[in-house]
Protein backbone atom coordinates (compact mmCIF):
# COMPACT_ATOMS: atom_id res chain seq x y z
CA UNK A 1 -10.35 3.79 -9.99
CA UNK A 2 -8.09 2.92 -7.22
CA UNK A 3 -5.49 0.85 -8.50
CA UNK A 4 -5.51 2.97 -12.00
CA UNK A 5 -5.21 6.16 -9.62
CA UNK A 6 -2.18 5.19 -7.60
CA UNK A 7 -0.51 3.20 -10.82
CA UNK A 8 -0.49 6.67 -12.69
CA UNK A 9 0.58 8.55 -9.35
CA UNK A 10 3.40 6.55 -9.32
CA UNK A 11 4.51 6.64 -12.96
CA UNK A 12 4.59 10.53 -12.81
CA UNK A 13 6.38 10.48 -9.36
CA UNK A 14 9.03 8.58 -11.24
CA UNK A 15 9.49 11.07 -13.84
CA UNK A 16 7.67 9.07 -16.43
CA UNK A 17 5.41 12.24 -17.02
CA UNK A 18 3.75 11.08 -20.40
CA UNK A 19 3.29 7.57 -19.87
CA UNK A 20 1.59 8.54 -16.73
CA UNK A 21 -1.61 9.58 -18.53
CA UNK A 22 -2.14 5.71 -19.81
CA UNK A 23 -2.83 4.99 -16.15
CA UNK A 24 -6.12 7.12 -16.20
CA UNK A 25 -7.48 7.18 -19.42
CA UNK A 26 -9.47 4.05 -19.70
CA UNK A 27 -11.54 4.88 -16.70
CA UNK A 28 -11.45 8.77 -17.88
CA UNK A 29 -13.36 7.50 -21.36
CA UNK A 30 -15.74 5.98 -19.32
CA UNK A 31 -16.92 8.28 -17.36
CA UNK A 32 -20.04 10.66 -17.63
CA UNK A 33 -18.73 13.82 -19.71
CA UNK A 34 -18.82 16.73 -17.16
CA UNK A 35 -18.89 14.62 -13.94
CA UNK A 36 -16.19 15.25 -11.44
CA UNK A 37 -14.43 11.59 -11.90
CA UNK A 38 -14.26 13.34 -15.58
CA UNK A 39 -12.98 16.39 -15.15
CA UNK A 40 -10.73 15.20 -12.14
CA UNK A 41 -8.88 12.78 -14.42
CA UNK A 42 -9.03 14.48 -17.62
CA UNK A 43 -7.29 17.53 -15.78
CA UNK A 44 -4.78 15.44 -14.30
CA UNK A 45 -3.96 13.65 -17.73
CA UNK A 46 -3.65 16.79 -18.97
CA UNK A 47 -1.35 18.35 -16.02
CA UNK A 48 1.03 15.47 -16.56
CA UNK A 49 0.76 15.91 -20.68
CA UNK A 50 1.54 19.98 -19.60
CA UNK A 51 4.66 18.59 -17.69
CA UNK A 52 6.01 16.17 -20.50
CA UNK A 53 5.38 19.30 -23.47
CA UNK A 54 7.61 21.59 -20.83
CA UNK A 55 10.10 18.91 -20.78
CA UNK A 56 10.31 18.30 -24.22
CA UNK A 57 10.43 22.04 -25.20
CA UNK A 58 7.32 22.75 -26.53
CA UNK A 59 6.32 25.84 -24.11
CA UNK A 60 3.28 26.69 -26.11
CA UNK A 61 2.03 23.16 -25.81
CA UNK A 62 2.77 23.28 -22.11
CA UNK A 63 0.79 26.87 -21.47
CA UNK A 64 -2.20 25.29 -23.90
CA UNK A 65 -2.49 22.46 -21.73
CA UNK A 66 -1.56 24.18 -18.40
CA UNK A 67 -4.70 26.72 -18.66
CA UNK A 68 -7.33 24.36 -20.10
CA UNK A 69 -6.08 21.69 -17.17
CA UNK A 70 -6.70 24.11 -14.58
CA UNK A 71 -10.17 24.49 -15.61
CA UNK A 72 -11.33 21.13 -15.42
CA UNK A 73 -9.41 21.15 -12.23
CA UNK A 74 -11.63 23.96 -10.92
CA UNK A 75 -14.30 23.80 -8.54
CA UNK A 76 -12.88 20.71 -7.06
CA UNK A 77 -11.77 19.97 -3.58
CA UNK A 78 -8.40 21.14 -2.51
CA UNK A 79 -8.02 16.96 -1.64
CA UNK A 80 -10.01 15.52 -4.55
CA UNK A 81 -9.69 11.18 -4.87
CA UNK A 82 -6.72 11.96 -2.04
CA UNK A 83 -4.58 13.71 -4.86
CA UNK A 84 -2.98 16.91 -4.00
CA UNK A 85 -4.67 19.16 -5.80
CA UNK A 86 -4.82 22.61 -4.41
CA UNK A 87 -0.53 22.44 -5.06
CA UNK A 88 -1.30 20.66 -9.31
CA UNK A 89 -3.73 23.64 -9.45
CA UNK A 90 -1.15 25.80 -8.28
CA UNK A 91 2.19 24.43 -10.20
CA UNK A 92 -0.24 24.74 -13.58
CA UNK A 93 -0.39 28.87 -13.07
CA UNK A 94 3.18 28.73 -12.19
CA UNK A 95 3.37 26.74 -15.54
CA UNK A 96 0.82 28.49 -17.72
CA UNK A 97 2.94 32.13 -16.95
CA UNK A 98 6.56 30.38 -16.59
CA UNK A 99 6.78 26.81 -18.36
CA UNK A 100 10.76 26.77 -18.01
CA UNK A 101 9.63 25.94 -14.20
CA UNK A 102 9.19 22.32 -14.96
CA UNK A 103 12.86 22.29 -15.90
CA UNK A 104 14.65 24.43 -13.60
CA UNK A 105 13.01 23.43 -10.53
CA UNK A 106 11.83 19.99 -8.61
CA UNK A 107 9.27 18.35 -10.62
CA UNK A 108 5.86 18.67 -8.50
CA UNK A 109 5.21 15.46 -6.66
CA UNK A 110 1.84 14.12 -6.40
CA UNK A 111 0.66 13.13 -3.22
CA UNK A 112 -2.14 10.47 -2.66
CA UNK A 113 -3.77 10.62 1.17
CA UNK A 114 -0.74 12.51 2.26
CA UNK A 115 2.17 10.24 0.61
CA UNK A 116 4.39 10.25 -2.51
CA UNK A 117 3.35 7.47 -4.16
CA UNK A 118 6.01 5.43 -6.11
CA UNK A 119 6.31 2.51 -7.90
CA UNK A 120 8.14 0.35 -4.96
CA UNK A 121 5.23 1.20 -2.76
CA UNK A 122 2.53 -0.41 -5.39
CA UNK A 123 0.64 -3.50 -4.44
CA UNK A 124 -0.07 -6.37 -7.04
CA UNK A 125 -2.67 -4.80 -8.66
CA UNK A 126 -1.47 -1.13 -8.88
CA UNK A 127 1.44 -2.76 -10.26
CA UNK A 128 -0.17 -4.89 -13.00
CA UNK A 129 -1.92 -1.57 -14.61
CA UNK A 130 1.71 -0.10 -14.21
CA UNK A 131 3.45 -2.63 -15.98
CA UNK A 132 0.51 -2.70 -18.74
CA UNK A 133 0.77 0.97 -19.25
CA UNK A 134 4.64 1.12 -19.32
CA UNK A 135 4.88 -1.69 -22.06
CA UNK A 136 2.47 0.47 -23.85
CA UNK A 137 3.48 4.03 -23.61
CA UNK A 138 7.31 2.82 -23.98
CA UNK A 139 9.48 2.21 -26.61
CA UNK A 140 11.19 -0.96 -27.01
CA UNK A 141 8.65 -3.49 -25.46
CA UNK A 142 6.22 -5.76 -26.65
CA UNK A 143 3.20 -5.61 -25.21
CA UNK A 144 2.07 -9.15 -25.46
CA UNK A 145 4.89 -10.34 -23.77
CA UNK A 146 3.88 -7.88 -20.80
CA UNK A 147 0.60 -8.82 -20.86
CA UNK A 148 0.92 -12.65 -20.93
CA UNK A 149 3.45 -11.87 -17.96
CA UNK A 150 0.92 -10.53 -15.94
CA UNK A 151 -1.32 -13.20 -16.83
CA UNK A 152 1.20 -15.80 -15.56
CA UNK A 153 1.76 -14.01 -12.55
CA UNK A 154 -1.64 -13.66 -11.89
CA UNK A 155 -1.86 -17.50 -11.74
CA UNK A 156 0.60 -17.82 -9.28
CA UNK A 157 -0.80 -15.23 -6.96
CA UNK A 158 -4.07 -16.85 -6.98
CA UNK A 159 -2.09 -20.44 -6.38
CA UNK A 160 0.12 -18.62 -3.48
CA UNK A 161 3.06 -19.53 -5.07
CA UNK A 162 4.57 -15.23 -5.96
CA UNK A 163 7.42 -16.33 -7.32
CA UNK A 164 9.03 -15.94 -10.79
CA UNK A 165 6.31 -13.88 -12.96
CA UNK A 166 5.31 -11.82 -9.86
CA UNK A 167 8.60 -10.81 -9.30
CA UNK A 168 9.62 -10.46 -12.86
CA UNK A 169 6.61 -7.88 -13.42
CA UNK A 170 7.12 -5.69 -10.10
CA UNK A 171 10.90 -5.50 -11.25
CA UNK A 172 9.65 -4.15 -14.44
CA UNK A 173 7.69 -1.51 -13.04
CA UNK A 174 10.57 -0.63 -10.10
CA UNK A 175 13.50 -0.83 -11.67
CA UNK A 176 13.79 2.04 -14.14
CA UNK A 177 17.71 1.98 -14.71
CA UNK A 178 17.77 -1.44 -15.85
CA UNK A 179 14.29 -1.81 -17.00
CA UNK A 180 15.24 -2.68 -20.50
CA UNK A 181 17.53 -6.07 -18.84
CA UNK A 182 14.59 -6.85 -16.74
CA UNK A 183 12.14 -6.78 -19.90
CA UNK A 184 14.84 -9.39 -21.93
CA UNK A 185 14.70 -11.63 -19.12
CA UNK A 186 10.84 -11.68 -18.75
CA UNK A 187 10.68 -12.49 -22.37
CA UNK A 188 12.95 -14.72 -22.10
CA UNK A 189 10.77 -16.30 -19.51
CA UNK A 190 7.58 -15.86 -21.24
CA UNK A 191 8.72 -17.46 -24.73
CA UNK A 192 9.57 -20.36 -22.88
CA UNK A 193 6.19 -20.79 -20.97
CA UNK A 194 4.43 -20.46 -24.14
CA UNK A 195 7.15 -23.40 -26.43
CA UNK A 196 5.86 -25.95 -23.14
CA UNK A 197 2.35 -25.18 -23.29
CA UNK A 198 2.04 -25.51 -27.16
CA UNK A 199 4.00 -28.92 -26.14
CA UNK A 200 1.54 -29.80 -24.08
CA UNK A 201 -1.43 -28.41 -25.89
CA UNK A 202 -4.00 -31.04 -27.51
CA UNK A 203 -1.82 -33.65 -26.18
CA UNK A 204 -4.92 -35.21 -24.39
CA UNK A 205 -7.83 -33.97 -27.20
């Protein structure tokens, strides 16, 4: 859950609010209905789907989801999985009476041991389950072209040689003002790593 935890941290620290949900929700699916892993991610996918509806207008969306987050966020530790909890549990009320509070004021940040996770502060793989997540919950992107991305850069971590996927993929995920430039390029990129490998391919069959 590690990587998947701080990945979706992240997203929502960078104002990404509903894509931040696509961090979690694989592990959340898997996870024994009721058990604390459960309810601890399925109320924070549904504190960050509270935020988006607020953001978007939809205030009785936002209440819905702000009251039925904060009960599968209760009963749980103040510091549950590191995550702030004690202040989500406490911007949800705030939310559930008032949802024009996730517009006039500073978006909540969510804290992880103590920090404010975001995405220039992710390692490899927090940033791989980023970058698949973003291509998905995104418009514009293909997410084949992400994904065969991370599998290239993938190869060259395991070779040592971080170089152009690696970098390619954590620009994706950091740099939000020009994401859509960094995406052309990496396709760019991948298209051409796929034309020399279906060169190559059955060459020696």
């Amino acid at each position: 859950m590690d990587d998947s935890l701080r990945a979706g941290v992240a997203i929502y620290n960078a104002g990404a609010y509903r894509a931040a949900h696509g961090a979690w929700e694989a592990t959340w699916l898997d996870l024994e209905d009721g058990s604390d892993d459960e309810r601890f991610l399925h109320g924070l996918i549904q504190f960050t789907a509270a935020v988006h509806h607020a953001h978007e207008g939809n205030h009785s969306g936002a209440t819905g989801l702000a009251q039925s987050a904060q009960q599968y966020l209760d009963g749980l530790a103040g510091d549950y999985r590191g995550i702030n909890l004690d202040d989500v549990r406490a911007y949800l009320a705030r939310l559930e009476s008032d949802p024009d509070v996730a517009v006039r004021d500073d978006p909540l940040e969510l804290r992880l041991d103590g920090d404010v996770v975001t995405p220039e502060e992710l390692d490899f793989d927090a940033i791989v389950v980023a970058a698949d997540v973003l291509a998905e919950e995104l418009d514009g992107y293909d997410e084949s072209i992400v994904a065969d991305a991370i599998a290239y850069a993938r190869e060259e971590v395991s070779t040592g040689e971080q170089t152009q996927f690696t970098a390619m993929v954590f620009d994706f995920v950091q740099n939000d003002v020009q994401r859509g430039l960094v995406y052309q390029r990496l396709a760019e990129h991948v298209r051409l790593k796929r034309r020399r490998e279906d060169d190559v391919s059955g060459l020696f069959e």
